[in-house]
N, C-alpha and C. Protein backbone atom coordinates (compact mmCIF):
# COMPACT_ATOMS: atom_id res chain seq x y z
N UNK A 1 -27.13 -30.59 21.49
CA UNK A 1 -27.72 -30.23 20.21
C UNK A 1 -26.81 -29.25 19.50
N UNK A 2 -26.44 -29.29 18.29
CA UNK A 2 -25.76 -29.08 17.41
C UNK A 2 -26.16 -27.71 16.77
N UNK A 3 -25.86 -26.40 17.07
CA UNK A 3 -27.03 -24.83 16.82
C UNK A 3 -26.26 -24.82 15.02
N UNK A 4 -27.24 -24.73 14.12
CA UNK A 4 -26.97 -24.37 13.14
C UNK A 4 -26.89 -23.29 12.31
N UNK A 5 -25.83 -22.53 11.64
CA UNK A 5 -25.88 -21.06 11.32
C UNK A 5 -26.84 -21.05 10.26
N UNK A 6 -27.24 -19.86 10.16
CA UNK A 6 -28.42 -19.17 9.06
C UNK A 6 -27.50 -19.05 8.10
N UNK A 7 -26.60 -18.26 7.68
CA UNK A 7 -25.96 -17.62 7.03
C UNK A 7 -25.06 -18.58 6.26
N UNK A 8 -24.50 -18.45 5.03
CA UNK A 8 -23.26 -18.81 4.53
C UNK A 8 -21.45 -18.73 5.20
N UNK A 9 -21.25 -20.14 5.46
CA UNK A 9 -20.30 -19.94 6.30
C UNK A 9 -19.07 -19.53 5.34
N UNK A 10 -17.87 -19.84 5.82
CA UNK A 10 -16.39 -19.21 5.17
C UNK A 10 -15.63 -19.88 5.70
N UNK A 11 -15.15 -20.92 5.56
CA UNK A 11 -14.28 -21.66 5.73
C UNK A 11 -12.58 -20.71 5.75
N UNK A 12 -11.43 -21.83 6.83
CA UNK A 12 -10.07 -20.75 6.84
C UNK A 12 -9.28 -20.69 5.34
N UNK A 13 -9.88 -22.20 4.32
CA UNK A 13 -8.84 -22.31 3.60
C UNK A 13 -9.66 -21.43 2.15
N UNK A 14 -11.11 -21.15 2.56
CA UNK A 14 -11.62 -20.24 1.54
C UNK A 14 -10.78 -18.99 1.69
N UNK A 15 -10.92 -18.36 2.71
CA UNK A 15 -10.56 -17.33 3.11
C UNK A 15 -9.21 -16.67 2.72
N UNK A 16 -8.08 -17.63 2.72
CA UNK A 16 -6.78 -17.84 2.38
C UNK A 16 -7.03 -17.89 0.86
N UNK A 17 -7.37 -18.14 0.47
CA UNK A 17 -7.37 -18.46 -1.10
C UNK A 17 -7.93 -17.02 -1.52
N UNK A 18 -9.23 -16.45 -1.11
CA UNK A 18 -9.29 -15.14 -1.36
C UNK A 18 -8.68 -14.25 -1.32
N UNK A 19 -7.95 -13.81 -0.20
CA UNK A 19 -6.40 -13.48 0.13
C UNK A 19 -5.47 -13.53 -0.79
N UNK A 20 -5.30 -14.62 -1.25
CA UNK A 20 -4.22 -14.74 -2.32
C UNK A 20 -4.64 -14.39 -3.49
N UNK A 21 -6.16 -14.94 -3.94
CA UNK A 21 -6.33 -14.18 -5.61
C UNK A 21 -6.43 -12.62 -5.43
N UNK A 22 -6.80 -11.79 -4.27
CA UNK A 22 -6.85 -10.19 -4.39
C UNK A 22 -5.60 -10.31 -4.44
N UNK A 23 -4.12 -10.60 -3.42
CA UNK A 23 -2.87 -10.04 -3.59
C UNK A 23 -2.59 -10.31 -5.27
N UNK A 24 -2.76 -11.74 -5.71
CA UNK A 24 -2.74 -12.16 -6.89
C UNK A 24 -2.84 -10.73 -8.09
N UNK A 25 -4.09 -10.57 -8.17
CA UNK A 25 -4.83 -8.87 -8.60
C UNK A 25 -4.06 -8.12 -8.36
N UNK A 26 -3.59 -7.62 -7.24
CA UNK A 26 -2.61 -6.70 -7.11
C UNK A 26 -1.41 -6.42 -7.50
N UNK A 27 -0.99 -7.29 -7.60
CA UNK A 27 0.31 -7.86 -8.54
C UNK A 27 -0.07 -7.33 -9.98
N UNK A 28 -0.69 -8.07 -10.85
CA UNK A 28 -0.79 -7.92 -11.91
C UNK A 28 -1.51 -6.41 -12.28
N UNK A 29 -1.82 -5.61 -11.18
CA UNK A 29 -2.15 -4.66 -11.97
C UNK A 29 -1.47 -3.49 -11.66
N UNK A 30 -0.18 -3.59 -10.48
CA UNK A 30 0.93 -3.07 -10.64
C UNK A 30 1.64 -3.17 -11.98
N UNK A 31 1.59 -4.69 -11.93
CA UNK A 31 2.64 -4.82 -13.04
C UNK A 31 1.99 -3.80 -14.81
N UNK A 32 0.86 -4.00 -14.38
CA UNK A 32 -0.08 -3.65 -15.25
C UNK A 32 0.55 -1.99 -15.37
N UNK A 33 0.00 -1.26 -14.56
CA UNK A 33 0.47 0.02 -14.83
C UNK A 33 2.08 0.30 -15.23
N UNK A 34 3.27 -0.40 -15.01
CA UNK A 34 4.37 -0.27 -15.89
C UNK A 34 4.29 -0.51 -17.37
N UNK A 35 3.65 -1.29 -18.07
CA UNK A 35 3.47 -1.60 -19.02
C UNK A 35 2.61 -1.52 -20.23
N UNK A 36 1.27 -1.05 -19.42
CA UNK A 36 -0.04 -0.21 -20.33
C UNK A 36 0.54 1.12 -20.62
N UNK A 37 0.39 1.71 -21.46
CA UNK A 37 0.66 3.10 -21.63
C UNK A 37 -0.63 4.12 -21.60
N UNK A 38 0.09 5.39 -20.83
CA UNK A 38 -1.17 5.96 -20.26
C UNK A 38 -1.58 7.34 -21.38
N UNK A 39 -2.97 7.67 -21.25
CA UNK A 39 -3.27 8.63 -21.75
C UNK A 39 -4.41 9.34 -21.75
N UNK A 40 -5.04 10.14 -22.17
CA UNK A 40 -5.98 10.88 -21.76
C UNK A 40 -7.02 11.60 -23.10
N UNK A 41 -8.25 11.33 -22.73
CA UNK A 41 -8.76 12.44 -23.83
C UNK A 41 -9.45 14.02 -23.23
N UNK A 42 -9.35 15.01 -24.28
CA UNK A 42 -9.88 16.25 -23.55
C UNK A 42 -11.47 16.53 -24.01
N UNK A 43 -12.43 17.27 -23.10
CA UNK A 43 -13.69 17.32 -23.32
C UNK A 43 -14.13 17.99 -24.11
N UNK A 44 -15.31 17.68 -24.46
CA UNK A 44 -15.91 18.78 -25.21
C UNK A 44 -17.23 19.29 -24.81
N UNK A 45 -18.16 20.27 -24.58
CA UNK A 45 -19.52 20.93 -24.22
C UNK A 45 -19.90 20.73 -26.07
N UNK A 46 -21.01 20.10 -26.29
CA UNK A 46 -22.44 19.79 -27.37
C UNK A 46 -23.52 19.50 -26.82
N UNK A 47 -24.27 20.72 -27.02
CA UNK A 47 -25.52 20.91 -26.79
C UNK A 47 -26.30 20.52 -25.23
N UNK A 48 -24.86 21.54 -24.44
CA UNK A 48 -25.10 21.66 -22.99
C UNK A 48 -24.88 20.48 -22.29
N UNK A 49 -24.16 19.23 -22.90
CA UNK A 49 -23.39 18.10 -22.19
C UNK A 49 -22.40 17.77 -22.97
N UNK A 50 -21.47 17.19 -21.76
CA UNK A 50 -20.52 17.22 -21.74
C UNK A 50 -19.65 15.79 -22.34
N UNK A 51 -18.99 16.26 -23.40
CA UNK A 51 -18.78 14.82 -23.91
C UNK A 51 -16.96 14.39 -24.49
N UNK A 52 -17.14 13.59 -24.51
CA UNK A 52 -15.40 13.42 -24.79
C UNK A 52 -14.94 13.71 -26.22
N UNK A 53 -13.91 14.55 -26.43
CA UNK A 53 -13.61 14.31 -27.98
C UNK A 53 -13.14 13.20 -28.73
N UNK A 54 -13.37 12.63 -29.65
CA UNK A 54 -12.75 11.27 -29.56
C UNK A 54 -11.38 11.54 -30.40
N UNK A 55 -10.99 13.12 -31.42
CA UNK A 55 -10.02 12.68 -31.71
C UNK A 55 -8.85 13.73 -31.09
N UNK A 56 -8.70 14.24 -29.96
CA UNK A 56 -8.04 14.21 -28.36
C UNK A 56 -7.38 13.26 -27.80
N UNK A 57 -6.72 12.47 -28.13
CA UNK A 57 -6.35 11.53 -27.15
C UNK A 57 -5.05 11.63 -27.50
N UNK A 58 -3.87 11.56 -26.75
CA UNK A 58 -2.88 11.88 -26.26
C UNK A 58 -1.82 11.34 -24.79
N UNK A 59 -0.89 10.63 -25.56
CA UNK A 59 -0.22 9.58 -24.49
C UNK A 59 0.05 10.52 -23.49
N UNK A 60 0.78 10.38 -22.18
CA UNK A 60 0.86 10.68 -21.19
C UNK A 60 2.33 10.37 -20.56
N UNK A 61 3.14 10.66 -19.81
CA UNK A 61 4.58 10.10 -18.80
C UNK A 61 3.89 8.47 -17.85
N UNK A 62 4.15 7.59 -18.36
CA UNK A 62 3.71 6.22 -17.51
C UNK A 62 4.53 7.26 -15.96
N UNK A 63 3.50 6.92 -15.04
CA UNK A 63 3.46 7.06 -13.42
C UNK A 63 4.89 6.35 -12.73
N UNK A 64 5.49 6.40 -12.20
CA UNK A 64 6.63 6.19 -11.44
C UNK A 64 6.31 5.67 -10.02
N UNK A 65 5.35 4.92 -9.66
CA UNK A 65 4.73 4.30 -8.31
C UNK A 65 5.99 3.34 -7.66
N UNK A 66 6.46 3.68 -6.57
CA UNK A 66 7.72 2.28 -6.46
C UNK A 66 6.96 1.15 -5.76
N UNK A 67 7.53 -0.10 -6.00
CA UNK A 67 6.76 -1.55 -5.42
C UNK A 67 5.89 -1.65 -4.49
N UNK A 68 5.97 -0.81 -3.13
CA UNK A 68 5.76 -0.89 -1.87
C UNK A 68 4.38 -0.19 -1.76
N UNK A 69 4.30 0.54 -2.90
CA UNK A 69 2.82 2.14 -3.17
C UNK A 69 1.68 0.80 -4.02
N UNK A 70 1.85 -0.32 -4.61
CA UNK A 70 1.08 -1.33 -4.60
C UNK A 70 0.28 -1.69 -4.00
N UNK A 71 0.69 -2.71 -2.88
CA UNK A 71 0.50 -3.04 -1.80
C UNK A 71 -0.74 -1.75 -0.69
N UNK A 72 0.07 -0.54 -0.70
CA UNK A 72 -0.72 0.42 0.22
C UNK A 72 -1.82 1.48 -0.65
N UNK A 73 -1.35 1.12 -1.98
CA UNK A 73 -2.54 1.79 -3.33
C UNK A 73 -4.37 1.50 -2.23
N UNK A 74 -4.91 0.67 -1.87
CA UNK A 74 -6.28 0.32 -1.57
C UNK A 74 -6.58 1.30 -0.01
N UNK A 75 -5.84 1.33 0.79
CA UNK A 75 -5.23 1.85 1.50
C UNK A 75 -5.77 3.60 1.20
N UNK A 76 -4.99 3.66 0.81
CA UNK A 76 -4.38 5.02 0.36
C UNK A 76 -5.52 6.17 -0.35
N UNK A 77 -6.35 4.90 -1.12
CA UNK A 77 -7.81 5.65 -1.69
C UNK A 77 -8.32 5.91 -1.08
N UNK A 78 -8.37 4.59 -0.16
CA UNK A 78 -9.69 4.90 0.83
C UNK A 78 -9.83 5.57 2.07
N UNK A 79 -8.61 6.09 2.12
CA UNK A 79 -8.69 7.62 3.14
C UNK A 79 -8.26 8.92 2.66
N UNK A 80 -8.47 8.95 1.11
CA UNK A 80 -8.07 10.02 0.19
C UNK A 80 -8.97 11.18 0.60
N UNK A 81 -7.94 12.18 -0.23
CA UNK A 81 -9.70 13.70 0.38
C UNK A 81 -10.56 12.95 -0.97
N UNK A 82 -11.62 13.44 -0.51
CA UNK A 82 -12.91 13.07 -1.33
C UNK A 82 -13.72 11.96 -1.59
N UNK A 83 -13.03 10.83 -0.41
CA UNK A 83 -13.56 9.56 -0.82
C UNK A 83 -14.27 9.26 0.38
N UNK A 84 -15.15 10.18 1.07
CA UNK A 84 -16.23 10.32 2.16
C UNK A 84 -17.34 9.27 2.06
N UNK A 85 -17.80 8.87 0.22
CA UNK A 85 -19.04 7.96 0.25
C UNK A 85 -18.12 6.90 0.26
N UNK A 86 -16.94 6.49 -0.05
CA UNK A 86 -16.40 5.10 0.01
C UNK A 86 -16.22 4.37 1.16
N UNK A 87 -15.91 5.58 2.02
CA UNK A 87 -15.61 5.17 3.27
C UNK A 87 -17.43 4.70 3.99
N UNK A 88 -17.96 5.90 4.21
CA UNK A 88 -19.74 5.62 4.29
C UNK A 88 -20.25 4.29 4.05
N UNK A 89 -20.07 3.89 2.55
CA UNK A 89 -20.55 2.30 2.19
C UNK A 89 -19.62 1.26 2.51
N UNK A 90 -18.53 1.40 2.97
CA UNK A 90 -17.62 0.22 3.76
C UNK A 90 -18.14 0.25 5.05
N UNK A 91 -18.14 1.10 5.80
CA UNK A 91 -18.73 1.06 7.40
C UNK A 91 -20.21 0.85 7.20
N UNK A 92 -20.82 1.01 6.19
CA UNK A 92 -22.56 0.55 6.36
C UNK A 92 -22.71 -1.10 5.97
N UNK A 93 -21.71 -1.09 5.20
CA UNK A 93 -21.28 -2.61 4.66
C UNK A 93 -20.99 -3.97 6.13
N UNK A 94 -20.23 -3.08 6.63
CA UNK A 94 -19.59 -3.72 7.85
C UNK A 94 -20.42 -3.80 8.55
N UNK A 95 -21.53 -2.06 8.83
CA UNK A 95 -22.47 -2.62 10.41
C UNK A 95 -23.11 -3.75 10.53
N UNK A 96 -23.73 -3.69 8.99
CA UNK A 96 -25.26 -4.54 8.53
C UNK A 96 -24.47 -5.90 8.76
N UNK A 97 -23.39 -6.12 8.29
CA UNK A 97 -22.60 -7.59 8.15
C UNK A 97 -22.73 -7.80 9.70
N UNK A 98 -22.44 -7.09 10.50
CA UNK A 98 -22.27 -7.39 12.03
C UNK A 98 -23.65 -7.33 13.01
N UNK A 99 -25.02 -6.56 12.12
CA UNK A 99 -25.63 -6.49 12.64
C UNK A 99 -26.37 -8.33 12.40
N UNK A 100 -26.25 -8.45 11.13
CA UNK A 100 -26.68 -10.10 10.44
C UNK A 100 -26.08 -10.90 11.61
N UNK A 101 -24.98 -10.99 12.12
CA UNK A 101 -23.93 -12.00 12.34
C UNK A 101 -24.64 -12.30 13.89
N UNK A 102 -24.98 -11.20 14.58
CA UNK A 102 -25.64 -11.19 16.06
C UNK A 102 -26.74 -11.41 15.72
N UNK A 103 -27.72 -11.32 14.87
CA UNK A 103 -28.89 -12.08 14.51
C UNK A 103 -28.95 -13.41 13.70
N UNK A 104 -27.40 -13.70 13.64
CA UNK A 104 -27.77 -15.24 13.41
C UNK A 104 -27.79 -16.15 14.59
N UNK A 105 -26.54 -15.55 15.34
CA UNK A 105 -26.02 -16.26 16.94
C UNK A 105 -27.55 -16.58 17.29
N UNK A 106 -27.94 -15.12 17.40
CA UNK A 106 -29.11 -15.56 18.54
C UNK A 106 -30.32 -15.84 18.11
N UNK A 107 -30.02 -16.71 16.72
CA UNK A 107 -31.47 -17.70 16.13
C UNK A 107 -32.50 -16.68 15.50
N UNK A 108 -32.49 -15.64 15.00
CA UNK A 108 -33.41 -14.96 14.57
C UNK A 108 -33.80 -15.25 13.46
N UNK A 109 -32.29 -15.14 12.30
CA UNK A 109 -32.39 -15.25 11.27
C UNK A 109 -33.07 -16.92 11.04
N UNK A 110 -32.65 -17.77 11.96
CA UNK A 110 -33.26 -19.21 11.47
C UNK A 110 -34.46 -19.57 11.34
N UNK A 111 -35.13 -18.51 12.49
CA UNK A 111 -36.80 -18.36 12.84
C UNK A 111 -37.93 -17.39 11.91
N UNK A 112 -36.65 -16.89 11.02
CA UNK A 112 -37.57 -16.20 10.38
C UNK A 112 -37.56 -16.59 9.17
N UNK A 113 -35.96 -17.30 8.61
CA UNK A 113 -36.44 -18.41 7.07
C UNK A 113 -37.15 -19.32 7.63
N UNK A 114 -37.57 -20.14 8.69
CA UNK A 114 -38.41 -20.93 9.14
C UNK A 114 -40.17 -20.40 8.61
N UNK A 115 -40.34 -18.91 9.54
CA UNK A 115 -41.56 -18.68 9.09
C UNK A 115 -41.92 -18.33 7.57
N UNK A 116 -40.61 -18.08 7.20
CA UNK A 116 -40.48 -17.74 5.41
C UNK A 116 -41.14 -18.72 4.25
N UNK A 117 -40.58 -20.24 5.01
CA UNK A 117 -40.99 -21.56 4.35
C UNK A 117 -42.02 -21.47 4.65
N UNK A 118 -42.69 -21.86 6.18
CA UNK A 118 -43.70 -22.12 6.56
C UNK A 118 -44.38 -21.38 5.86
N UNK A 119 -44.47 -19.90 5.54
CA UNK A 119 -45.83 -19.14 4.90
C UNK A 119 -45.84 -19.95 3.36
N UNK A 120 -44.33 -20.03 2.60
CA UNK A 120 -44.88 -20.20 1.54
C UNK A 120 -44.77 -21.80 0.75
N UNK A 121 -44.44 -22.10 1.88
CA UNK A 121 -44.87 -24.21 2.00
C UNK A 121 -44.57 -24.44 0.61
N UNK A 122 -45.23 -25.22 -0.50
CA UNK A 122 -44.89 -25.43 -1.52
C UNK A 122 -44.77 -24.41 -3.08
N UNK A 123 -44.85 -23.63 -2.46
CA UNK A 123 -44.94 -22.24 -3.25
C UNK A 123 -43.39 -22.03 -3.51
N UNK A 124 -42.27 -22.52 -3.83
CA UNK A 124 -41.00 -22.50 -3.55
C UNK A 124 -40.55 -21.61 -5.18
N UNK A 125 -41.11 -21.62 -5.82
CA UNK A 125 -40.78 -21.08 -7.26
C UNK A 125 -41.39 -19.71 -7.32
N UNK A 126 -42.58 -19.39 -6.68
CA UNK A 126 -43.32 -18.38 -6.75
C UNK A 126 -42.40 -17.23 -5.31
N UNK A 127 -41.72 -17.89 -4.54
CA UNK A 127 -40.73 -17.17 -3.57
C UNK A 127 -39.73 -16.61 -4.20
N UNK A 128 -39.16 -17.97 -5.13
CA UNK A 128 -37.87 -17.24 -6.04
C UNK A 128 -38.45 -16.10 -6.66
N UNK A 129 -39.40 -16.24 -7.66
CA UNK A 129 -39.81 -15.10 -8.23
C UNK A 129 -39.73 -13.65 -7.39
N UNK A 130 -40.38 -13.84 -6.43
CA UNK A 130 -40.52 -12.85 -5.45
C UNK A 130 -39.40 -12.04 -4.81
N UNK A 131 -38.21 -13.10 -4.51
CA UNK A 131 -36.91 -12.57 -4.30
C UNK A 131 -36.43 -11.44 -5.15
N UNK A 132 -36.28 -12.58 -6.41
CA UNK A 132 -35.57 -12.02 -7.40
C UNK A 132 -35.88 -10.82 -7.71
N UNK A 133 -37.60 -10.44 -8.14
CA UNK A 133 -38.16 -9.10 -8.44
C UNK A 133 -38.15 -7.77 -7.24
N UNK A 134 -37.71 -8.17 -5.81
CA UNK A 134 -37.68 -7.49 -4.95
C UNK A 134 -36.28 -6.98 -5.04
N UNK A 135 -34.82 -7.94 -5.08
CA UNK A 135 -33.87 -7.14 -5.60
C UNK A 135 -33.55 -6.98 -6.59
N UNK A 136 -34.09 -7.04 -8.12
CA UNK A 136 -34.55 -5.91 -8.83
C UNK A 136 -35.08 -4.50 -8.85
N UNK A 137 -35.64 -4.45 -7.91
CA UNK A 137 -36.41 -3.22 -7.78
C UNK A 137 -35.60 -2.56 -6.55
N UNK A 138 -34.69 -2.85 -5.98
CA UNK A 138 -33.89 -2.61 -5.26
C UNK A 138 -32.73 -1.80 -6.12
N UNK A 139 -32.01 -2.82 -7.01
CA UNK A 139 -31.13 -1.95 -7.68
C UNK A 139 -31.67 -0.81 -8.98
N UNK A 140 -33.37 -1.10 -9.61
CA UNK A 140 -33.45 -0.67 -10.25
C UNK A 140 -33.95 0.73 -10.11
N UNK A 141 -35.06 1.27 -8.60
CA UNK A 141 -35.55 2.03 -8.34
C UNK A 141 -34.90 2.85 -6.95
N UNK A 142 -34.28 2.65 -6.32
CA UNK A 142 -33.33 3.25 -5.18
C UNK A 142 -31.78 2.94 -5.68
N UNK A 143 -31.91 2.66 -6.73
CA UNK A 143 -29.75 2.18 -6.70
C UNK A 143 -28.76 1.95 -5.94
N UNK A 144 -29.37 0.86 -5.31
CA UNK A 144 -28.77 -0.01 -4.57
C UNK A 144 -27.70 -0.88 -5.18
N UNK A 145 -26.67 -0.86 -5.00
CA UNK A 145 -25.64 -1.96 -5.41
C UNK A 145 -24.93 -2.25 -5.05
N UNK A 146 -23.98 -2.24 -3.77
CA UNK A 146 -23.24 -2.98 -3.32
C UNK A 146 -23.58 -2.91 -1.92
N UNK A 147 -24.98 -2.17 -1.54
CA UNK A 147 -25.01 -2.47 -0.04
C UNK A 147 -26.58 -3.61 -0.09
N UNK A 148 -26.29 -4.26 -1.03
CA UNK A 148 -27.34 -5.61 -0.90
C UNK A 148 -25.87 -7.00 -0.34
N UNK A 149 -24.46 -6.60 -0.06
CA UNK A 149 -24.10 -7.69 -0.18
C UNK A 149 -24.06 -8.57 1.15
N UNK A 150 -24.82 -7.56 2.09
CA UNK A 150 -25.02 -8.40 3.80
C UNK A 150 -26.51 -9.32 3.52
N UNK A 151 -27.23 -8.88 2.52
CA UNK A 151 -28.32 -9.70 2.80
C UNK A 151 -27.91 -10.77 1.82
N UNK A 152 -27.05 -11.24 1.09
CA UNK A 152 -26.78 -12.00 0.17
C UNK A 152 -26.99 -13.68 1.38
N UNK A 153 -25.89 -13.82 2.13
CA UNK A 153 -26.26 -14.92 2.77
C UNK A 153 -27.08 -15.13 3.41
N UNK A 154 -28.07 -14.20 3.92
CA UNK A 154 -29.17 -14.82 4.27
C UNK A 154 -30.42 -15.84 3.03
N UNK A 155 -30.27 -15.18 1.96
CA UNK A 155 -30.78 -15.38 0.95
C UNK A 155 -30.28 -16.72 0.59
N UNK A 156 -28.69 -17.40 0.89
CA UNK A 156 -27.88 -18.68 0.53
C UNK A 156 -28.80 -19.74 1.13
N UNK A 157 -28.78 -18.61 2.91
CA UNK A 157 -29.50 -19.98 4.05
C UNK A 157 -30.82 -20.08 3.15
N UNK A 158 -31.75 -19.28 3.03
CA UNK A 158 -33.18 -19.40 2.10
C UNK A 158 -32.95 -20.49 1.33
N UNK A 159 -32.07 -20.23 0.70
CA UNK A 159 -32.21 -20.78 -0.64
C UNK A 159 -31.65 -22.77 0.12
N UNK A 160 -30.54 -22.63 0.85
CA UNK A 160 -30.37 -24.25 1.14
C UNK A 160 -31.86 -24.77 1.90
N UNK A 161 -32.19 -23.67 2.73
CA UNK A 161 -33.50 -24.35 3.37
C UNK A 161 -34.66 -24.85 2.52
N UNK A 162 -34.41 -24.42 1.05
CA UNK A 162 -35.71 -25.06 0.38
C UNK A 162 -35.61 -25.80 -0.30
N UNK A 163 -33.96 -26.55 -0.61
CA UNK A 163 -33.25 -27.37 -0.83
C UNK A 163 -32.73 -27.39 -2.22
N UNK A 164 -32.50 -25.95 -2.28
CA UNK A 164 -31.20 -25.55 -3.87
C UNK A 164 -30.27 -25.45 -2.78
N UNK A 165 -29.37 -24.96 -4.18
CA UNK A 165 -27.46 -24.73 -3.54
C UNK A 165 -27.43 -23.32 -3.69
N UNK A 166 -25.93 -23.30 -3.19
CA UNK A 166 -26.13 -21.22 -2.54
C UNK A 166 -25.82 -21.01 -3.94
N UNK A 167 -25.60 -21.47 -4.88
CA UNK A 167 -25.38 -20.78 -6.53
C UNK A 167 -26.83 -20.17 -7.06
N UNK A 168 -27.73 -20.82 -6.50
CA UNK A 168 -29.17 -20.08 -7.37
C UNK A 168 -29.93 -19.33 -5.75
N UNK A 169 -29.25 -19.24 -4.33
CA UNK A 169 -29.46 -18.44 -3.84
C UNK A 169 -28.39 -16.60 -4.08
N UNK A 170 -27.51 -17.07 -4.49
CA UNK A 170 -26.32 -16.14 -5.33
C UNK A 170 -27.86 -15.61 -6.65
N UNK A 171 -28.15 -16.51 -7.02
CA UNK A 171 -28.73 -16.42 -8.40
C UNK A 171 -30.05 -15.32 -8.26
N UNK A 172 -30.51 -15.70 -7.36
CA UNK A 172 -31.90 -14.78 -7.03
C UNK A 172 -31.75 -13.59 -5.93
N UNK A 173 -30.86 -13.37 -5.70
CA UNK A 173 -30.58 -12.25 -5.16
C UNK A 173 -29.71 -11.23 -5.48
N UNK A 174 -28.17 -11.88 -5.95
CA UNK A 174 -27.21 -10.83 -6.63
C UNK A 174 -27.18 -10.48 -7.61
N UNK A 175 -27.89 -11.37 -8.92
CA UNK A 175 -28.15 -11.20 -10.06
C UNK A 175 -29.01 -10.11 -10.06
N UNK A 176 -30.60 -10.62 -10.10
CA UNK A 176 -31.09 -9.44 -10.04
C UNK A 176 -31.41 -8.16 -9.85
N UNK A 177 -30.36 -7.69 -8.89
CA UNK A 177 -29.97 -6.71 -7.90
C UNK A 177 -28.96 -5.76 -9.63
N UNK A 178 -28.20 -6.78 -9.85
CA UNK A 178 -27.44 -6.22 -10.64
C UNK A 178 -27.98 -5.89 -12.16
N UNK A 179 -28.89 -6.69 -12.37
CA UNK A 179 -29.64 -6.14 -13.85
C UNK A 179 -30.57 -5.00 -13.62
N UNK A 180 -30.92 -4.86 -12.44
CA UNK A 180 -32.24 -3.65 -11.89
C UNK A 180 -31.11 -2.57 -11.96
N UNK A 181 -30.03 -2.55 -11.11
CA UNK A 181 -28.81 -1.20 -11.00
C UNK A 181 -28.67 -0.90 -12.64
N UNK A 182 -28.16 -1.94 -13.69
CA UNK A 182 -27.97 -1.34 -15.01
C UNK A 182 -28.51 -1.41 -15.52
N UNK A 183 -30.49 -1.39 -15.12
CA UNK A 183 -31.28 -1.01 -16.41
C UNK A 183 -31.71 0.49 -15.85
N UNK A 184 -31.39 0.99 -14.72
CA UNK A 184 -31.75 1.88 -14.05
C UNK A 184 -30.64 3.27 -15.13
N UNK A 185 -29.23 2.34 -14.69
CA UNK A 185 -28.15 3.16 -15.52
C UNK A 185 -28.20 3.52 -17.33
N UNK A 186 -28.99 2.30 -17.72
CA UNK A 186 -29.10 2.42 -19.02
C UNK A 186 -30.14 3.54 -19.38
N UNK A 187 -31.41 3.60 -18.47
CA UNK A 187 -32.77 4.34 -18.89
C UNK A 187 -32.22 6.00 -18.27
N UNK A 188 -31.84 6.01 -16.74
CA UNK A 188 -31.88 7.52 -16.14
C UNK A 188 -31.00 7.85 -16.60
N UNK A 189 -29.52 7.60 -17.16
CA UNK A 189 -28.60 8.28 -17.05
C UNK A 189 -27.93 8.87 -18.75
N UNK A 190 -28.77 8.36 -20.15
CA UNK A 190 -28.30 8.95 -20.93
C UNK A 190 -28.94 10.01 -21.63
């Protein structure tokens, strides 16, 4: 018998191709920083916040990075002083990914979109709903946003088990996640 994964698989030649469009990225935004010209505006305090002046702005010496500081730029941030939460949400990123991965092996995750269907049998639209508004309220009320991306494939398997494609399991989980984070940003933060 043939054990089938829960999760969204990844093929070697996906994988490779991802690989190449980030180096791809990297490239161009090396090249990018020789050629953008840099500059800066200075602040201003109105009415006890803090705001940019807009007519402050003032070119800058373009950066002198040699080829090789590219390449180790991602690197280099992410063990910078001060980048303690970056590092935090990559290793929480990673556990959850690894904690998913041993609960797919050992059939959990399959048994539990199983009981997922089973509860909501032909109710398949009223689930989406349900998804969707749950990570909404995920990014919109705790600001959650990039550590929803381990539960994303479980949500793919959901979504093939009720017989869509992983684009509207993508659809009801990452989307909404992401309009809840920037209506959260739009309302608390100005």
């Amino acid at each position: 018998m043939k054990s089938q994964k829960s999760g969204a698989q990844i093929s070697k030649k996906a994988f490779i191709q991802s690989v190449l469009i980030i180096f791809v990225l990297i490239m161009v935004a090396g090249i990018l920083t020789m050629i953008v010209p840099v500059g800066n505006y200075s602040k201003i305090v109105i009415n006890g916040r803090e705001t940019i002046d807009p007519n402050s702005f003032q070119y800058l010496a373009n950066p002198d990075y040699p080829f090789w500081q590219w390449f180790t730029a991602p690197v280099e941030d992410l063990f910078s002083e001060g980048n303690i939460t970056l590092i935090a949400i990559t290793l929480f990123i990673l556990l959850v990914g690894i904690a998913f991965a041993v609960m797919d092996r050992s059939g959990i995750l399959h048994e539990v979109i199983s009981r997922i269907i089973k509860k909501f049998g032909g109710d398949k639209y009223n689930l989406l709903l349900l998804i969707s508004f749950f990570f909404m309220v995920l990014g919109a009320f705790f600001g959650i946003f990039e550590e929803v991306i381990p539960l994303v494939p479980i949500i793919i398997a959901l979504s093939f088990s009720l017989g869509w494609d992983s684009m509207l399991g993508l659809g009801m989980s990452y989307s909404p996640q992401i309009w809840g984070f920037h209506w959260r940003c739009l309302i608390l933060l100005p």
